[in-house]
C-alpha atoms as a PDB file:
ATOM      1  CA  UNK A   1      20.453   3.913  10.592  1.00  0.00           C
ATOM      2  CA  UNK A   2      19.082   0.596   9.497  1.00  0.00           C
ATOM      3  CA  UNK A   3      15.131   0.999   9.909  1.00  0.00           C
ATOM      4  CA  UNK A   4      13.925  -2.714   8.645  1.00  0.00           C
ATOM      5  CA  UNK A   5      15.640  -5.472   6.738  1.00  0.00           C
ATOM      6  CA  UNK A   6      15.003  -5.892   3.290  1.00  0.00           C
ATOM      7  CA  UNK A   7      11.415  -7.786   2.339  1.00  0.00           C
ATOM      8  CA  UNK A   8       9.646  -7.311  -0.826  1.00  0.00           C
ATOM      9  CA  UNK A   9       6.383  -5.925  -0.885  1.00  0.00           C
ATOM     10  CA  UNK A  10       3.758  -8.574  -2.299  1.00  0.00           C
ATOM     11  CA  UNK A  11       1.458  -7.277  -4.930  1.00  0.00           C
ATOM     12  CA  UNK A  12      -1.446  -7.452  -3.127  1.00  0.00           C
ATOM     13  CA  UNK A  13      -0.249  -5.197  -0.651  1.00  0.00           C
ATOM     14  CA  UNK A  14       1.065  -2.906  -3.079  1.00  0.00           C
ATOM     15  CA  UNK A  15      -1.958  -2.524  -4.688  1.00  0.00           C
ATOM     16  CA  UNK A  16      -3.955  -1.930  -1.659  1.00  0.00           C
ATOM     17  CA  UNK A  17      -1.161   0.398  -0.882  1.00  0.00           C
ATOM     18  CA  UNK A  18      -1.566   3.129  -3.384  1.00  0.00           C
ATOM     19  CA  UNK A  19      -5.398   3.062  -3.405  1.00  0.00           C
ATOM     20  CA  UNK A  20      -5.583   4.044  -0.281  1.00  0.00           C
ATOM     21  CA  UNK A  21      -2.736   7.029  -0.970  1.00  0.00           C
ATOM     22  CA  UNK A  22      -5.156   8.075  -3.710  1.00  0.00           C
ATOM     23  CA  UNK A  23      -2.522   9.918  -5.431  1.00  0.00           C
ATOM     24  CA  UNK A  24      -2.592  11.869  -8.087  1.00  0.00           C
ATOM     25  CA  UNK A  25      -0.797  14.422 -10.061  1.00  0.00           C
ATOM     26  CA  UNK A  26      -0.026  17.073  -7.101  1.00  0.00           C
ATOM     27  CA  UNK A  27       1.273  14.371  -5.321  1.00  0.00           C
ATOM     28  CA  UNK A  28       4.953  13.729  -3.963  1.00  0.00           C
ATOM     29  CA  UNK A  29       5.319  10.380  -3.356  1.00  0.00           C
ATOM     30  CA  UNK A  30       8.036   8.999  -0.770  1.00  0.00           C
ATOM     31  CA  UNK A  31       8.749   5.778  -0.145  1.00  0.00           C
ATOM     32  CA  UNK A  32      11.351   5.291   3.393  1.00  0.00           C
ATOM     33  CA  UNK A  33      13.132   2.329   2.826  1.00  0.00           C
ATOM     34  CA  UNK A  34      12.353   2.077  -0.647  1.00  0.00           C
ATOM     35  CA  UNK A  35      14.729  -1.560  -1.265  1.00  0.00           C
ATOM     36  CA  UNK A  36      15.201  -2.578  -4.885  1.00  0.00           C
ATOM     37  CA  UNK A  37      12.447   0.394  -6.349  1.00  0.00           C
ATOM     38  CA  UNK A  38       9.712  -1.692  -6.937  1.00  0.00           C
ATOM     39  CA  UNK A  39       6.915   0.469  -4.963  1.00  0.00           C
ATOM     40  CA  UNK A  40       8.331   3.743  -6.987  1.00  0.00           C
ATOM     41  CA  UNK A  41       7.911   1.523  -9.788  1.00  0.00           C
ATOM     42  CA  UNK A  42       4.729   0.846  -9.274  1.00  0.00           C
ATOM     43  CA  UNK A  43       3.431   4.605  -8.370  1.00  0.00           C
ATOM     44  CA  UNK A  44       5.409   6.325 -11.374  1.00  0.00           C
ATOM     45  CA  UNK A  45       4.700   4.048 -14.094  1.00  0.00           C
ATOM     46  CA  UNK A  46       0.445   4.293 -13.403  1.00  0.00           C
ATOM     47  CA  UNK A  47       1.366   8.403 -13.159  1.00  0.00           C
ATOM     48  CA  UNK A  48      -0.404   8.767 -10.552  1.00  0.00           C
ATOM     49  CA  UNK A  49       2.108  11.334  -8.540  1.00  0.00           C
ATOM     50  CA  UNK A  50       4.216  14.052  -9.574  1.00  0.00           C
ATOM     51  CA  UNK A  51       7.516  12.594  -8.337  1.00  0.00           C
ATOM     52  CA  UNK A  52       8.255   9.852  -6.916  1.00  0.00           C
ATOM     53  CA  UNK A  53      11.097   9.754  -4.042  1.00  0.00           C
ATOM     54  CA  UNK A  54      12.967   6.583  -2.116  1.00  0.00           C
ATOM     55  CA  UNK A  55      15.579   6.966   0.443  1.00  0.00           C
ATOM     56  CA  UNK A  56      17.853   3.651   0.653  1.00  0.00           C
ATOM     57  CA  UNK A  57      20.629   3.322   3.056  1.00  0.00           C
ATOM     58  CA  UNK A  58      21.928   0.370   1.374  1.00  0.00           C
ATOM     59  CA  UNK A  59      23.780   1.298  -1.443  1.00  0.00           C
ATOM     60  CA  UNK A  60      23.435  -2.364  -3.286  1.00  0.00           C
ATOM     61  CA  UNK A  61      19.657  -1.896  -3.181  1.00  0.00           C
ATOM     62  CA  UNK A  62      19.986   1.768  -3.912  1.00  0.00           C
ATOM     63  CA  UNK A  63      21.940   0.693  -6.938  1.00  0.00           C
ATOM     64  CA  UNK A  64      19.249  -1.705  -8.127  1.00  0.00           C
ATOM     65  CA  UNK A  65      16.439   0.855  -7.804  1.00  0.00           C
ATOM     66  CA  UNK A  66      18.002   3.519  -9.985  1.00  0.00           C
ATOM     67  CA  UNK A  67      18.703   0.347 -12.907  1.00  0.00           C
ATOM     68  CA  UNK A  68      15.058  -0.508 -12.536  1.00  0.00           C
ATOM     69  CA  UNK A  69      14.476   2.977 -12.676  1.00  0.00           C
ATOM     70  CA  UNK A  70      16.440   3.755 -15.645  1.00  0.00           C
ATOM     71  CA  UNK A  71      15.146   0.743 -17.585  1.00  0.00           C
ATOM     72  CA  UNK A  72      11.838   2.413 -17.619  1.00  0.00           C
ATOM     73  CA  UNK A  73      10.364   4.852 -20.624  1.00  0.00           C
ATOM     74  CA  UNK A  74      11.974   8.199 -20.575  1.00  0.00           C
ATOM     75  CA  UNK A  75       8.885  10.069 -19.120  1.00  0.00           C
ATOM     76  CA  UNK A  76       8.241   7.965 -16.291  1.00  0.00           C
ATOM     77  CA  UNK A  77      12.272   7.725 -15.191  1.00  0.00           C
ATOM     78  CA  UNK A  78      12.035  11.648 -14.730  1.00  0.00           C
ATOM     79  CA  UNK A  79       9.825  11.436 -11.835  1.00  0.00           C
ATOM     80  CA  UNK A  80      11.709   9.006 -10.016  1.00  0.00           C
ATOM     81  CA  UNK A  81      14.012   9.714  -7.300  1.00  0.00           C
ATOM     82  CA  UNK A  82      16.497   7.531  -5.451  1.00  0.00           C
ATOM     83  CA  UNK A  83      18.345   9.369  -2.931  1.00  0.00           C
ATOM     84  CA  UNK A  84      20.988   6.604  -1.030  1.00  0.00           C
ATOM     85  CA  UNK A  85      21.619   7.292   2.860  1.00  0.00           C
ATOM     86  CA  UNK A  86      20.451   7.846   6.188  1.00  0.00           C
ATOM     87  CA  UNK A  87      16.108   7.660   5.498  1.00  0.00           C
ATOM     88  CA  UNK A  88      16.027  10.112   8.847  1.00  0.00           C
ATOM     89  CA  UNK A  89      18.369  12.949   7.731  1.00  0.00           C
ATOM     90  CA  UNK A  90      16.914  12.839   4.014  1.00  0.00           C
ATOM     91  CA  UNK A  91      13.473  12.593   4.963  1.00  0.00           C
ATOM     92  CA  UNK A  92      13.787  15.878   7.352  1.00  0.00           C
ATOM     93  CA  UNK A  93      16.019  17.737   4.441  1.00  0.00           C
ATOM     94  CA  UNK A  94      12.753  16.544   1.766  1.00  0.00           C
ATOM     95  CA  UNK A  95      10.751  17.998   4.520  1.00  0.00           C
ATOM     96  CA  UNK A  96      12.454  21.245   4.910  1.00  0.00           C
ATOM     97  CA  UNK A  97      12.885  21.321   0.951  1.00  0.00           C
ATOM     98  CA  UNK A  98      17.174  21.186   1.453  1.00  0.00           C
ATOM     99  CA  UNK A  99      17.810  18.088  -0.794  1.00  0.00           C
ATOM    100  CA  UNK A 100      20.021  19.407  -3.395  1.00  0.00           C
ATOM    101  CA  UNK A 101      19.121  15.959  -5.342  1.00  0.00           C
ATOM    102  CA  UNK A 102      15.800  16.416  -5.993  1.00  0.00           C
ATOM    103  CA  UNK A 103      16.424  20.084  -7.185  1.00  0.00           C
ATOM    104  CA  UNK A 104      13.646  21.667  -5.969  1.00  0.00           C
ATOM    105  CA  UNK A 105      11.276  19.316  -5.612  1.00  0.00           C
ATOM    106  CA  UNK A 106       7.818  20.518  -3.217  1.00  0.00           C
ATOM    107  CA  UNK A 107       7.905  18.276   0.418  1.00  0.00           C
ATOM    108  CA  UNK A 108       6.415  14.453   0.021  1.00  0.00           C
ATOM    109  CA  UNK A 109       2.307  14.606   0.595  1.00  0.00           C
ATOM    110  CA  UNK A 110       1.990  10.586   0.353  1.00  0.00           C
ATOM    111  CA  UNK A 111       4.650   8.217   2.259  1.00  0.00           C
ATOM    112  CA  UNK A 112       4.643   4.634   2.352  1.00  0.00           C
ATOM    113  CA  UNK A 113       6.675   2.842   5.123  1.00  0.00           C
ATOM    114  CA  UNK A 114       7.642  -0.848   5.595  1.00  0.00           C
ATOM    115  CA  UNK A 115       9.725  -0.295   8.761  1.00  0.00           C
ATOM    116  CA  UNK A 116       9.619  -2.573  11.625  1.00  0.00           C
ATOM    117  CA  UNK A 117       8.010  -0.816  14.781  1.00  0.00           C
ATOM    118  CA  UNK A 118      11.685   0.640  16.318  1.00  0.00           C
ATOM    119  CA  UNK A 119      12.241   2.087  12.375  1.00  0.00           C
ATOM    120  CA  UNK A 120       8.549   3.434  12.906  1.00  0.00           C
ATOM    121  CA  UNK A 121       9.254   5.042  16.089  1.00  0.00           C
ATOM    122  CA  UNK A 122      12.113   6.374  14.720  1.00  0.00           C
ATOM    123  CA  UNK A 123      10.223   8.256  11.754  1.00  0.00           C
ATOM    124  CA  UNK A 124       7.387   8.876  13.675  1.00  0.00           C
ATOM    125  CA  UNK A 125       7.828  12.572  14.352  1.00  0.00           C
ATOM    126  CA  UNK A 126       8.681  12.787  10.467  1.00  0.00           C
ATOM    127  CA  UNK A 127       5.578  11.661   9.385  1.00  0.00           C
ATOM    128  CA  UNK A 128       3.600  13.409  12.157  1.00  0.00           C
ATOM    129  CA  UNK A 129       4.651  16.748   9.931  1.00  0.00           C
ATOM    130  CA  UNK A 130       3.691  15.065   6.645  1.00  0.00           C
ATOM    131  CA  UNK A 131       0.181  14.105   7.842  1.00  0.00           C
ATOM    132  CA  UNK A 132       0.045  17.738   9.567  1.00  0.00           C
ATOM    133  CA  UNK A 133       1.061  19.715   6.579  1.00  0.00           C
ATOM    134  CA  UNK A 134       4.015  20.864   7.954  1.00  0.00           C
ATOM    135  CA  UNK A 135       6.287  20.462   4.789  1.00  0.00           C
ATOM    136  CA  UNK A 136       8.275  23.682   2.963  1.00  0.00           C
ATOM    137  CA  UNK A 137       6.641  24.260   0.106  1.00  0.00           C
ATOM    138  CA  UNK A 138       2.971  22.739  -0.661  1.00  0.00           C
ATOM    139  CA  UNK A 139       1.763  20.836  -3.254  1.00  0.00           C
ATOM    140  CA  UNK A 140       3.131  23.507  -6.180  1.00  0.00           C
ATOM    141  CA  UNK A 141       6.897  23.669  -6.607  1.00  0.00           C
ATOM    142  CA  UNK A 142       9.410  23.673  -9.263  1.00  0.00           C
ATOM    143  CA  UNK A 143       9.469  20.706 -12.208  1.00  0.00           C
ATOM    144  CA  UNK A 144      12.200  19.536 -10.458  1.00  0.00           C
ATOM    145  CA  UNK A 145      15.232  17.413 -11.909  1.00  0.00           C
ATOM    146  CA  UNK A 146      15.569  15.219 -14.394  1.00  0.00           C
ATOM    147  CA  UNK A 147      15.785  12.156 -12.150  1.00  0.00           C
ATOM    148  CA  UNK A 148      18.327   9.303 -12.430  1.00  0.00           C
ATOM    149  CA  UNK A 149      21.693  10.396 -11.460  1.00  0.00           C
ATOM    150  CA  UNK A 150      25.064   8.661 -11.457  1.00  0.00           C
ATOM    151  CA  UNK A 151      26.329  10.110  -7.604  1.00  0.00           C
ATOM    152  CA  UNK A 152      25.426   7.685  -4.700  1.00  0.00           C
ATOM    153  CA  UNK A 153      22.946  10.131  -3.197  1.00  0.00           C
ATOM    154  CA  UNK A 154      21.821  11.307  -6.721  1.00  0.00           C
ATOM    155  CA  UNK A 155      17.784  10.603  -7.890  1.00  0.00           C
ATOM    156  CA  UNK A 156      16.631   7.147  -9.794  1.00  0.00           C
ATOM    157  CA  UNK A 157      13.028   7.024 -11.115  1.00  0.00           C
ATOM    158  CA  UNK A 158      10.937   3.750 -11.776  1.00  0.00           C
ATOM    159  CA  UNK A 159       7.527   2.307 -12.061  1.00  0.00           C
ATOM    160  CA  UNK A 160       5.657  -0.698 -12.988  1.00  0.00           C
ATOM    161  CA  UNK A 161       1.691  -2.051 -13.434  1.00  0.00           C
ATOM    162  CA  UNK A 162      -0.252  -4.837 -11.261  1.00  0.00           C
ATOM    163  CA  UNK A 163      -3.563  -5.502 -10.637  1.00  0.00           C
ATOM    164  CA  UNK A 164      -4.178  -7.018  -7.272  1.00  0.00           C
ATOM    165  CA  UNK A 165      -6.426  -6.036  -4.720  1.00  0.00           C
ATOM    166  CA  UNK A 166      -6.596  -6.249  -0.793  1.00  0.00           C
ATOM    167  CA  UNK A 167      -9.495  -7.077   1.046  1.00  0.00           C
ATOM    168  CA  UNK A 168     -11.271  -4.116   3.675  1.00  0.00           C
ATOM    169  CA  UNK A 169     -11.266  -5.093   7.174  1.00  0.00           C
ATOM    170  CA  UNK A 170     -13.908  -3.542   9.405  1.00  0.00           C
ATOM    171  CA  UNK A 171     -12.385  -5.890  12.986  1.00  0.00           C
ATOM    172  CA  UNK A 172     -11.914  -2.291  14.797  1.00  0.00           C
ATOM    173  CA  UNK A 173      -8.380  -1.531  14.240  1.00  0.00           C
ATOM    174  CA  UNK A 174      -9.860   1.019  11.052  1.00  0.00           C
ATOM    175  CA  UNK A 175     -12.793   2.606  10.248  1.00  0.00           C
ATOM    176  CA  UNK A 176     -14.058   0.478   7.875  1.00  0.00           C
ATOM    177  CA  UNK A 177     -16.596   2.668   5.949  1.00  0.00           C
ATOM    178  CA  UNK A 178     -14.772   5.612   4.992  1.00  0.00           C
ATOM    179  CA  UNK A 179     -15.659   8.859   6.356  1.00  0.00           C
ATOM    180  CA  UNK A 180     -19.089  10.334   5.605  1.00  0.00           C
ATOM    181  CA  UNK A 181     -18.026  13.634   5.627  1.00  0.00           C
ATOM    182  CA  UNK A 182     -15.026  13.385   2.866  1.00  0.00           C
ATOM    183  CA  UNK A 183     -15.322  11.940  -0.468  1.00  0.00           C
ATOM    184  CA  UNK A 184     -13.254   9.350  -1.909  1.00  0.00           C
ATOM    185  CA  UNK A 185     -12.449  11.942  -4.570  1.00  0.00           C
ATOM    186  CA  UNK A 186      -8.894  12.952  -4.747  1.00  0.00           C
ATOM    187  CA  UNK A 187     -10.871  16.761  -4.662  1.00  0.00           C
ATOM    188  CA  UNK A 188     -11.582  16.194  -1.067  1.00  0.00           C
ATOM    189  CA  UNK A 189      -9.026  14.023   0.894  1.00  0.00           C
ATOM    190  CA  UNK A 190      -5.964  15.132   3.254  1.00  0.00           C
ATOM    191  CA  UNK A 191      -3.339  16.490   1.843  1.00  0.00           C
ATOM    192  CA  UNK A 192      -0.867  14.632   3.738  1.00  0.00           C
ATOM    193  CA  UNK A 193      -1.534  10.578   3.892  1.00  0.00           C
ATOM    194  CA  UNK A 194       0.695   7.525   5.304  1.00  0.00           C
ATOM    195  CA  UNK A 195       0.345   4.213   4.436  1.00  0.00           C
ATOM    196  CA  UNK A 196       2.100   1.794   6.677  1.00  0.00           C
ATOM    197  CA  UNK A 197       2.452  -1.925   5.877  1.00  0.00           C
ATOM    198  CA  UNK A 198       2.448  -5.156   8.409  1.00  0.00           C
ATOM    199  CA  UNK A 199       2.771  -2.760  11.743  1.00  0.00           C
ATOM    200  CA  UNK A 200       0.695   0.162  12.692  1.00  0.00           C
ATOM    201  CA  UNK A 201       2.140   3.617  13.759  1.00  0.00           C
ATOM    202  CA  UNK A 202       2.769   3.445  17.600  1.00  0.00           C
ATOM    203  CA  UNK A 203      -0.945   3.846  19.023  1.00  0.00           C
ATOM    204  CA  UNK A 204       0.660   5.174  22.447  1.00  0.00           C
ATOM    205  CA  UNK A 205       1.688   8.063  20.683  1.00  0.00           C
ATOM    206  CA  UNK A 206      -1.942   9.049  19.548  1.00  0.00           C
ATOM    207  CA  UNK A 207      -1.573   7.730  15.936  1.00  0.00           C
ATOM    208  CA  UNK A 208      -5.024   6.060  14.968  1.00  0.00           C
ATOM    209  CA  UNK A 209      -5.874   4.171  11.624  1.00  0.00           C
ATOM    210  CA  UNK A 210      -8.369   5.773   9.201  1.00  0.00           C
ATOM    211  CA  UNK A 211      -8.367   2.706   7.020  1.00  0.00           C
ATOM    212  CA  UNK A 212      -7.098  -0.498   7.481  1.00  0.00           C
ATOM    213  CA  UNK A 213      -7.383  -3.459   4.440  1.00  0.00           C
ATOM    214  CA  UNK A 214      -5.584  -6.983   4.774  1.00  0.00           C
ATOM    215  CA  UNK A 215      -3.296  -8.271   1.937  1.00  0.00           C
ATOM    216  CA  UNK A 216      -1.378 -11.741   1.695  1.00  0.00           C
ATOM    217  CA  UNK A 217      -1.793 -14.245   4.305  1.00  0.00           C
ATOM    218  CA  UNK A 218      -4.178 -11.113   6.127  1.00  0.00           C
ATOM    219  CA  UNK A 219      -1.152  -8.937   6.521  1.00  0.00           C
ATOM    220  CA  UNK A 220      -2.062  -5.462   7.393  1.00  0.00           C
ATOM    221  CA  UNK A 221      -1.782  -2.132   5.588  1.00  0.00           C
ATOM    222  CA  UNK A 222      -3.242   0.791   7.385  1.00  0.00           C
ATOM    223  CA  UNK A 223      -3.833   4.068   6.374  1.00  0.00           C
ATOM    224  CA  UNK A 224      -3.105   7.521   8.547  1.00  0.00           C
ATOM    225  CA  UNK A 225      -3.828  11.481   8.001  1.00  0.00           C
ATOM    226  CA  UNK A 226      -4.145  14.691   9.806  1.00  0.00           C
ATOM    227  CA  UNK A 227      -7.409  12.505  11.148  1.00  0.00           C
ATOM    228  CA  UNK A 228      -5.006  10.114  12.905  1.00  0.00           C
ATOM    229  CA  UNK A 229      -4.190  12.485  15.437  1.00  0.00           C
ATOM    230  CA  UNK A 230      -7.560  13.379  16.504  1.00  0.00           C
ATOM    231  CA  UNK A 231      -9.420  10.237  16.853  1.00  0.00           C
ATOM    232  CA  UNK A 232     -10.550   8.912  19.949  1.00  0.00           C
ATOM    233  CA  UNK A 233      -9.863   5.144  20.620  1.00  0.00           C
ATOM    234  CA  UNK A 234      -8.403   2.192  22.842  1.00  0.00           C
ATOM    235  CA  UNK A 235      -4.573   3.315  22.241  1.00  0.00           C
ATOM    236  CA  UNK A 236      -3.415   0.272  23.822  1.00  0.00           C
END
């Protein structure tokens, strides 16, 4: 299933992307619709998660991931992933800890989508269990694989290093100020976090945005947890 074409994700974004994850070692990083690698790139080369995972259906961009992957240093290509298929079935196999792939590896804590709103209705119940918790395994696990495979469902790993930042937007559609009650140490935050880029989770299914920041040309990137679900708010 095809969730969204295939459209780069500008720096800016990016960037504003993974500081709101605020990931860090115990993290599993997924990225649905992961295209030619470049977000795993970005995550695994700064080492700021575990492993990094992408699920591709298209096996030309899957193909280009795991190169980017594999042209990285040794260290950082372990903890990259790249598993080539259906993003549904392999995101509820990560989920359930059944991907024979990523040999072991603990269920994804940190997702980033670019999916157009069907693709995020489709996932939706997916990532209701990441923000929730509901994963097998917990932030421990095995070490894992050793990444890059040659199979077309086998792992890739990748990274890569930019420096450009969002802007906050406090316009009602996030928080704004961060919650008083929960540092912005990694000590402290959910364990399970989505960041969606350009559309928001579907609102009429409860899903609220903690955070929301504006990248390129004031495109969107909004930020979810388990305190998505329980917010109160014009759902409209």
């Amino acid at each position: 299933m095809q969730l969204a074409p295939f459209n780069p994700t500008e720096s800016t974004a990016l960037e504003s992307a993974l500081q709101m994850l605020q990931l860090d070692e115990s993290d599993i990083f997924l990225d649905i619709g992961c295209g030619d690698g470049r977000v795993l790139q970005e995550a695994a080369e700064r080492g700021a998660a575990r492993y990094c995972v992408g699920i591709e259906n298209d096996a030309g961009l899957a193909s280009r991931a795991r190169r980017r992957a594999s042209s990285l240093n040794s260290g950082t290509c372990r903890r990259i992933f790249v598993l080539e298929g259906d993003a549904l079935l392999h995101t509820e196999e990560l989920l359930a800890g059944r991907v024979q792939e990523t040999d072991g590896i603990p269920a994804p804590t940190a997702v980033f989508v670019y999916l157009l709103p069907a693709g995020l209705l489709a996932v939706e119940p997916l990532l209701r269990r990441v923000v929730a918790g509901e994963g097998a395994g917990s932030n421990g696990g095995t070490d894992g694989g050793d990444g890059v495979g040659e199979s077309s469902t086998r792992g890739a790993k990748e990274s890569n290093h930019k420096e450009n930042r969002g802007s906050r937007s406090d316009d009602g559609d996030g928080d704004g100020d961060r919650d008083p009650n929960r540092s912005h140490g990694n000590a402290d935050r959910p364990a399970g976090r989505v960041v969606s880029y350009m559309f928001s989770m579907p609102r009429n299914l409860g899903w609220m945005p903690i955070e929301k920041r504006l990248g390129k040309g004031n495109c969107p990137i909004y930020l979810y947890d388990e305190r998505s679900l329980h917010k109160t708010g014009d759902f409209s």
